[in-house]
Protein backbone atom coordinates (compact mmCIF):
# COMPACT_ATOMS: atom_id res chain seq x y z
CA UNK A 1 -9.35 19.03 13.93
CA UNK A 2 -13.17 19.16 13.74
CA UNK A 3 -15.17 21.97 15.18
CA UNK A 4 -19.02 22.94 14.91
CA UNK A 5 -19.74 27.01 15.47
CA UNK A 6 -23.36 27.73 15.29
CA UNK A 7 -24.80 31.50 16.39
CA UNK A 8 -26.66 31.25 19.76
CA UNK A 9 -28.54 33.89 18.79
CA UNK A 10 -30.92 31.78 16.42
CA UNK A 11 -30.13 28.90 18.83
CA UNK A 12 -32.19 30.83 21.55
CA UNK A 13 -34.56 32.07 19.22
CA UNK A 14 -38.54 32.27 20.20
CA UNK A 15 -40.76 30.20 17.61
CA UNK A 16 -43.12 33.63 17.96
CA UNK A 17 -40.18 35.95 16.87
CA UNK A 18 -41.16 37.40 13.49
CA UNK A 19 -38.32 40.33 12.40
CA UNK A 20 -34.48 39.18 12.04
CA UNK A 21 -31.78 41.77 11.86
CA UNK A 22 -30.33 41.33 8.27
CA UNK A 23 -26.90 41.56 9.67
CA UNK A 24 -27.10 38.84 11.63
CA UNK A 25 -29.13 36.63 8.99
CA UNK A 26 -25.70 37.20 6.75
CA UNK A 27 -23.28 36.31 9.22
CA UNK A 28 -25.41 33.48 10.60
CA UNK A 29 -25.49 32.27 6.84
CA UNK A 30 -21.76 32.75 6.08
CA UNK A 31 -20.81 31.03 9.09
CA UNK A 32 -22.99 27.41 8.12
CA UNK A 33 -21.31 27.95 5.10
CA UNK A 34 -18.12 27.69 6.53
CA UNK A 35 -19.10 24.69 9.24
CA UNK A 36 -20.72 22.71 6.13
CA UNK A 37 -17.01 22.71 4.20
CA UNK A 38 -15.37 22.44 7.56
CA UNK A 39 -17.46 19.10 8.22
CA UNK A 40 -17.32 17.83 4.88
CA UNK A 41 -13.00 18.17 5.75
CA UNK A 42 -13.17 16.79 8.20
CA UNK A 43 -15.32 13.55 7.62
CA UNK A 44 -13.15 12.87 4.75
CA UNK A 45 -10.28 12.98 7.27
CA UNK A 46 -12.48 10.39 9.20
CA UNK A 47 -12.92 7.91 6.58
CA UNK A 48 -9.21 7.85 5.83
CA UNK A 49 -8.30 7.53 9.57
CA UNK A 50 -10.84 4.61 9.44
CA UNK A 51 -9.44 2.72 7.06
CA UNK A 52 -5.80 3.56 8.81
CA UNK A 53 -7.29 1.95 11.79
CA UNK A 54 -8.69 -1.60 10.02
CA UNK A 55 -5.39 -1.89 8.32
CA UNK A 56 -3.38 -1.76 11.70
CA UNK A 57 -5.68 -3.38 13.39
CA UNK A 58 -9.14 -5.27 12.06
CA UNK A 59 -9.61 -7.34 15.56
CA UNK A 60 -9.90 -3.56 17.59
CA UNK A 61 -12.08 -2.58 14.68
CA UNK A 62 -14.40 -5.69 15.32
CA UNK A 63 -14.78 -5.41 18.81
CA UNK A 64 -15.64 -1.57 19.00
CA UNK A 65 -18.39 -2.66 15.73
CA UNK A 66 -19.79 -5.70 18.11
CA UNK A 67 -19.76 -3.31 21.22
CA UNK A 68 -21.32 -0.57 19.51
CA UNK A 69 -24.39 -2.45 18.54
CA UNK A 70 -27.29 -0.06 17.77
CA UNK A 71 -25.65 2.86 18.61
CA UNK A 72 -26.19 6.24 16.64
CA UNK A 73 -24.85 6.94 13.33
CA UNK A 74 -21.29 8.59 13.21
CA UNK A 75 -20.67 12.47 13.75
CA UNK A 76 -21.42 14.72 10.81
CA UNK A 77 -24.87 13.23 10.94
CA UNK A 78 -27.07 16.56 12.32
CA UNK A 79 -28.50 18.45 9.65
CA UNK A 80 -30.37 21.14 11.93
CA UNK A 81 -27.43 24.10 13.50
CA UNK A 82 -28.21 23.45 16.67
CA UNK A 83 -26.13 19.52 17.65
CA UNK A 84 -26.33 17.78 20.61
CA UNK A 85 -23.06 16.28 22.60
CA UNK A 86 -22.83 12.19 21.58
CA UNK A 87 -22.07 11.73 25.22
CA UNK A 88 -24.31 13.93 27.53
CA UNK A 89 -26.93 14.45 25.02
CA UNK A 90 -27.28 18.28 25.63
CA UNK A 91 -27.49 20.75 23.18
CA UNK A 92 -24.36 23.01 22.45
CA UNK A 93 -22.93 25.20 19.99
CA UNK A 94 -19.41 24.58 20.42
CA UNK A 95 -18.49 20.61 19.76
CA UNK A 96 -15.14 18.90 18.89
CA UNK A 97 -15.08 16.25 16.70
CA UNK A 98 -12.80 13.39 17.57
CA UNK A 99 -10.92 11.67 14.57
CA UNK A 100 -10.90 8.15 16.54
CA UNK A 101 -14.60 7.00 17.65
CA UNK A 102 -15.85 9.97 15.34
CA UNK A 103 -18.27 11.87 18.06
CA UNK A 104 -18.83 14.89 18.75
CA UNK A 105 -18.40 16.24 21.96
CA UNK A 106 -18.77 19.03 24.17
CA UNK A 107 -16.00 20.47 26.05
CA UNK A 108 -17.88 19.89 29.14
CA UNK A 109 -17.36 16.61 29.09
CA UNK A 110 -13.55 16.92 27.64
CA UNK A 111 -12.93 19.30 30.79
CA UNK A 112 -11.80 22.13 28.46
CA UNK A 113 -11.97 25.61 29.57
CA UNK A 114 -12.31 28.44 27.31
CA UNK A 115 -8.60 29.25 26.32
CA UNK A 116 -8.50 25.88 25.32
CA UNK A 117 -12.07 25.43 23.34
CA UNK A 118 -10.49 28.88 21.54
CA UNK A 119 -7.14 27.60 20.73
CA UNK A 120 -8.81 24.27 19.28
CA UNK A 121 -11.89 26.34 17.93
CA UNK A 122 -9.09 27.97 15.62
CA UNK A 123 -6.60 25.62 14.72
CA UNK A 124 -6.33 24.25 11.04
CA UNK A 125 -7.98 21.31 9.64
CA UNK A 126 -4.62 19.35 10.27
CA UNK A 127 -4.44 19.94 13.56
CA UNK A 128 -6.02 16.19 15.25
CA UNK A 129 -7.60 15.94 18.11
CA UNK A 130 -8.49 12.61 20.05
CA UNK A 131 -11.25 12.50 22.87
CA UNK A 132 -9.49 11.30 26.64
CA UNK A 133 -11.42 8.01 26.33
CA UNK A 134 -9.58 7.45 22.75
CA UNK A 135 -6.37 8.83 23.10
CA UNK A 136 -4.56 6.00 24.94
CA UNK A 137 -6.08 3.70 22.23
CA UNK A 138 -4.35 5.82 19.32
CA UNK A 139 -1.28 6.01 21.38
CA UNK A 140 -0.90 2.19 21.61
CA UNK A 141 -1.82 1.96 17.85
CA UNK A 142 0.88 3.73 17.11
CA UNK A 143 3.35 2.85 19.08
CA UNK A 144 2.74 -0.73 18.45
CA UNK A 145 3.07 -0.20 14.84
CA UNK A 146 6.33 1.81 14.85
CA UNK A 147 7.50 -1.11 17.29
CA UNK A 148 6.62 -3.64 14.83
CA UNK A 149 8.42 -1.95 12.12
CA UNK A 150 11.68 -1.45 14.43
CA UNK A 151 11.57 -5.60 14.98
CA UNK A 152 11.70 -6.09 11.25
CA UNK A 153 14.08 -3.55 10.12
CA UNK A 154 16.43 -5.06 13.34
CA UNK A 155 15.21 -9.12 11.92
CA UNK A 156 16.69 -7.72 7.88
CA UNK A 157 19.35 -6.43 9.57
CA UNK A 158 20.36 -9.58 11.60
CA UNK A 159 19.55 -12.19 8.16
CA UNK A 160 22.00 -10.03 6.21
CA UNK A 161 24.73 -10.40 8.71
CA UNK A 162 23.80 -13.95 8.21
CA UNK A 163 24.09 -14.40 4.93
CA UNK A 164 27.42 -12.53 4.57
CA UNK A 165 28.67 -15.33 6.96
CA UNK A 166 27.42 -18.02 4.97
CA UNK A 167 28.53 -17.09 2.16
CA UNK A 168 32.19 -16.21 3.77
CA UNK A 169 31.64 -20.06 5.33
CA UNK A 170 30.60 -21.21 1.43
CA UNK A 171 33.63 -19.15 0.20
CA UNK A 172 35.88 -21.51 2.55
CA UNK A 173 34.18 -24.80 1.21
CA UNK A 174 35.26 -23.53 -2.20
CA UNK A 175 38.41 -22.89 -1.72
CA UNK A 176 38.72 -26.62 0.28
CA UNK A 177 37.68 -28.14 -2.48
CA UNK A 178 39.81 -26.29 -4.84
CA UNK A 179 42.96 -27.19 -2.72
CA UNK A 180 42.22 -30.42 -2.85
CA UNK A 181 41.85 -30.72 -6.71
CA UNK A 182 45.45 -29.12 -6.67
CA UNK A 183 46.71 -31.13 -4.44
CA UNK A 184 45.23 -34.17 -7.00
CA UNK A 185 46.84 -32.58 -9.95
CA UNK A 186 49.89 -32.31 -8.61
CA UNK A 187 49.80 -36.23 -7.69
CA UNK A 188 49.24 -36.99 -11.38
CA UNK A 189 51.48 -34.89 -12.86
CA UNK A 190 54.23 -36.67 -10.42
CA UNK A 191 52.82 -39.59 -11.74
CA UNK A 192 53.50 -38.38 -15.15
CA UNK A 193 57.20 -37.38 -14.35
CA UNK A 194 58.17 -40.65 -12.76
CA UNK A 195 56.25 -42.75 -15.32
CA UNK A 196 59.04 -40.70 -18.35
CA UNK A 197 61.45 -41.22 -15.85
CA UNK A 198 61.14 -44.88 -15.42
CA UNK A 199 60.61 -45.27 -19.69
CA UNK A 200 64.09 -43.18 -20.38
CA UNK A 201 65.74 -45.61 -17.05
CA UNK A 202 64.51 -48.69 -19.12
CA UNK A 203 65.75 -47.21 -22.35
CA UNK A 204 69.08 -47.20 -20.87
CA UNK A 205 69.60 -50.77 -19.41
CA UNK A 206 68.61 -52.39 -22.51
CA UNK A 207 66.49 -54.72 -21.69
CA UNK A 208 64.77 -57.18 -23.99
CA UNK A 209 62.64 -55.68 -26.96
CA UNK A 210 59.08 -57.58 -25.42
CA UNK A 211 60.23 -56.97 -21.80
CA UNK A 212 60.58 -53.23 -22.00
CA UNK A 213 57.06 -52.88 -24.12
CA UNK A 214 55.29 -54.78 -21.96
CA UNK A 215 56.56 -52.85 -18.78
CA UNK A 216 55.82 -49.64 -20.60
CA UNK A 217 52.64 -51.01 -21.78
CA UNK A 218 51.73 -51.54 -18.18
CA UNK A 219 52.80 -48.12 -17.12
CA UNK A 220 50.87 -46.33 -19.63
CA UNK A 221 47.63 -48.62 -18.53
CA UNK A 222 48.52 -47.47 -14.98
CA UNK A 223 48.96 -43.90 -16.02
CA UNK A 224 45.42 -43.96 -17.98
CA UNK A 225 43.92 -45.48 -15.34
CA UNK A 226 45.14 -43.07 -12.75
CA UNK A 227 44.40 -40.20 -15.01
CA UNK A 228 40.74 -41.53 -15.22
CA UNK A 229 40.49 -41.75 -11.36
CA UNK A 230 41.27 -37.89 -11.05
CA UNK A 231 38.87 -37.14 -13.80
CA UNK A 232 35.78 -39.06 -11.84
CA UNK A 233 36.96 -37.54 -8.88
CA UNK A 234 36.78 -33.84 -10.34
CA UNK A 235 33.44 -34.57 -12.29
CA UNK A 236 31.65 -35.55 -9.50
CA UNK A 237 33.41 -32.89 -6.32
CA UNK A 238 32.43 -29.75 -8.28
CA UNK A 239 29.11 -30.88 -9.25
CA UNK A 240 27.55 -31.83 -6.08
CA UNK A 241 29.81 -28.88 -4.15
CA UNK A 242 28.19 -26.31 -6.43
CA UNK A 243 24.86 -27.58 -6.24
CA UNK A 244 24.76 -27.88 -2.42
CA UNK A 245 25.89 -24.47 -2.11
CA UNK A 246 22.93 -22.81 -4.74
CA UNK A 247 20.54 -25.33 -2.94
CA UNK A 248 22.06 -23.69 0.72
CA UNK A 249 21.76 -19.81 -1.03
CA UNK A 250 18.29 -20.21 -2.14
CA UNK A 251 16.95 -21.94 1.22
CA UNK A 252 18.54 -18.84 2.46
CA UNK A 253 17.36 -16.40 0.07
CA UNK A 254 13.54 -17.36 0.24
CA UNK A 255 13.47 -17.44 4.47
CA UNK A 256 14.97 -14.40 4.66
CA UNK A 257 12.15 -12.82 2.08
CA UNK A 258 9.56 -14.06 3.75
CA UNK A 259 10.44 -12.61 6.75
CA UNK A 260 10.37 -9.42 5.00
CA UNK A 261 6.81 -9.59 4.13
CA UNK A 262 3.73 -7.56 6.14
CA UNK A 263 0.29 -8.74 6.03
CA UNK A 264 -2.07 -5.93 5.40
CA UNK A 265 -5.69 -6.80 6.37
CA UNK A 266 -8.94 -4.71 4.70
CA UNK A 267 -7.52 -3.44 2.03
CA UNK A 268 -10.25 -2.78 -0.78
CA UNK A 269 -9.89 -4.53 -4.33
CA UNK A 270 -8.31 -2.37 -7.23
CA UNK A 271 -11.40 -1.29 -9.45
CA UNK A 272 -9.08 -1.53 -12.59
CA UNK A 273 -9.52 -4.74 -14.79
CA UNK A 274 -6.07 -4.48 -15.83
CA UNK A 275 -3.86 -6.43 -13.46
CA UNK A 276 -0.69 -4.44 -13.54
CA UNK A 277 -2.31 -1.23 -13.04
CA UNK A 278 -4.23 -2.67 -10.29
CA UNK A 279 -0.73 -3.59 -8.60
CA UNK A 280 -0.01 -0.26 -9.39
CA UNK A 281 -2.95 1.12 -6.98
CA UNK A 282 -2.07 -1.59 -4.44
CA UNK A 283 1.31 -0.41 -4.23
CA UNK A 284 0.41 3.16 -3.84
CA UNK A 285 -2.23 2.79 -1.55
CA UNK A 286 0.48 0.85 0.91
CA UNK A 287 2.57 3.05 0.16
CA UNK A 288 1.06 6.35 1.29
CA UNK A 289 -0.13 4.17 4.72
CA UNK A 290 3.25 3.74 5.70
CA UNK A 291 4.08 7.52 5.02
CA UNK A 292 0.98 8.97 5.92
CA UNK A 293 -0.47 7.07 8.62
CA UNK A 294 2.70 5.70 10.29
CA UNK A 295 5.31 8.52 9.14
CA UNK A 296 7.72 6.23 8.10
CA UNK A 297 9.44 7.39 5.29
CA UNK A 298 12.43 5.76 4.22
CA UNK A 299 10.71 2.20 3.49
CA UNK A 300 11.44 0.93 0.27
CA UNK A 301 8.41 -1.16 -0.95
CA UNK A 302 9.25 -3.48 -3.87
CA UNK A 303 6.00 -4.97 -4.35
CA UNK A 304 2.60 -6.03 -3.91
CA UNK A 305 0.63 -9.24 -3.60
CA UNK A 306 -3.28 -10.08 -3.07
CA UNK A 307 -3.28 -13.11 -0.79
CA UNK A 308 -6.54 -15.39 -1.43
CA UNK A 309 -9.28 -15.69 -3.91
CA UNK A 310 -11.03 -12.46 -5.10
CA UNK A 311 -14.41 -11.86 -3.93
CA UNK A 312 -17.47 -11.38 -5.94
CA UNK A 313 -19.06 -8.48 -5.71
């Protein structure tokens, strides 16, 4: 909340008047003293609102620049005690300072009566106050951005539901796959039973010496060759299985952190050389606009990144 209080006394003064009551000379002094810190407050409260406003919202930013054109410089401008309203141009001793467009104002033309000039006149420097042509501007800012967060935190929300199902879906495909290879093994070790059962049959019926080793010659060839077949089989299911499912996870994985990310526009450039301590700023500087400006405090930031080319100064 930004205020000016100026004596109307010296306000009204004559330029002829020659004697000033010391009294008054001290108070009138103490009391600039006081507006000067109480401006210097509250323009630093401007500048980071400012910036607050280009981050959320550069376009708005670049119309009300283009629109402004030649207008005056920004409040906190007057030197002299006696300030004149931005908007009706008359002088007054009693403005308010609005933390959105940054004029200063009169409470003529904010309709404020006197209770309410005095209430304002003495709140604390983080009270804010918004003019009536800029409050439904700061309301829309603001609700637009909390909105905006809502959608993503609902969109994370909604991919990690996702993801547990695919991977549930990926846990089935496994376990296909692995049923399958069982059900193979158990073919060739059946194969391997009846193959010892058919060498211990022909062991018994004594056949001819050559007959019998070429019958069990061709059995083991079949049995090698069978046992070759499963091992192709197995080399090339889990191979291609596994790799289609890390291939599926990390399609996943990187659309799903990309819709995590937030574009912040306007930020200024770190002035450290060092690169990790100018992440370091980045990340702090985003971080206090989520918790200052936009009072949200639970988000968990993990990291930073400059988009683009960095310009020369």
């Amino acid at each position: 909340m930004r205020t000016r209080g100026v004596s109307t006394e010296q306000a009204a003064a004559n330029e002829d008047e020659t004697e000033v009551n010391k009294t008054d000379l001290e108070r009138h002094d103490s009391k600039s003293k006081r507006g000067f810190k109480s401006r210097e407050k509250s323009n630093e409260k401007s500048s980071k609102l400012e910036k607050l406003k280009k981050i959320i919202s550069p376009k708005l930013i670049l119309e009300k620049t283009q629109s402004a054109g030649g207008a005056k410089s920004t409040a906190g401008k007057h030197t002299s005690i006696q300030h004149n309203c931005d908007r009706c141009d008359i002088p007054n001793s009693n403005l308010l300072g609005c933390e959105f467009c940054d004029l200063w104002l009169c409470n003529s033309c904010e309709n404020l009566n006197k209770n309410d000039l005095a209430l304002l006149t003495a709140s604390t420097n983080q009270t804010h106050w918004y003019c009536h042509e800029c409050e439904p501007q700061v309301k829309y800012i603001l609700a637009q951005s909390k909105a905006g967060i809502v959608e993503v935190a609902k969109s994370v929300a909604h991919s990690l539901q996702s993801i547990k199902k695919d991977q549930t879906q990926a846990k089935k495909s496994l376990d296909s796959v692995s049923t399958k290879v069982n059900h193979l093994q158990g073919l060739y070790e059946n194969v391997i039973q009846k193959v010892e059962t058919f060498s211990d049959s022909l062991k018994e019926i004594n056949l001819g010496k050559g007959s019998v080793e070429k019958s069990l010659k061709e059995v083991t060839q079949l049995s090698k060759s069978f046992s070759a077949v499963v091992q192709n089989s197995e080399n090339k299911i889990y191979p291609n299985v596994l790799e289609s499912v890390k291939t599926g996870f990390r399609s996943v994985n990187d659309q799903e952190r990309r819709k995590k990310n937030i574009v912040l526009h306007n930020l200024e450039e770190p002035t450290s050389p060092n690169p990790n301590t100018a992440q370091a700023q980045d990340l702090e500087e985003v971080k206090q606009i989520f918790e200052d400006g936009l009072e949200l405090l639970n988000i968990q930031i993990i990291k930073t990144i400059r988009l683009g080319r960095k310009l020369n100064k």
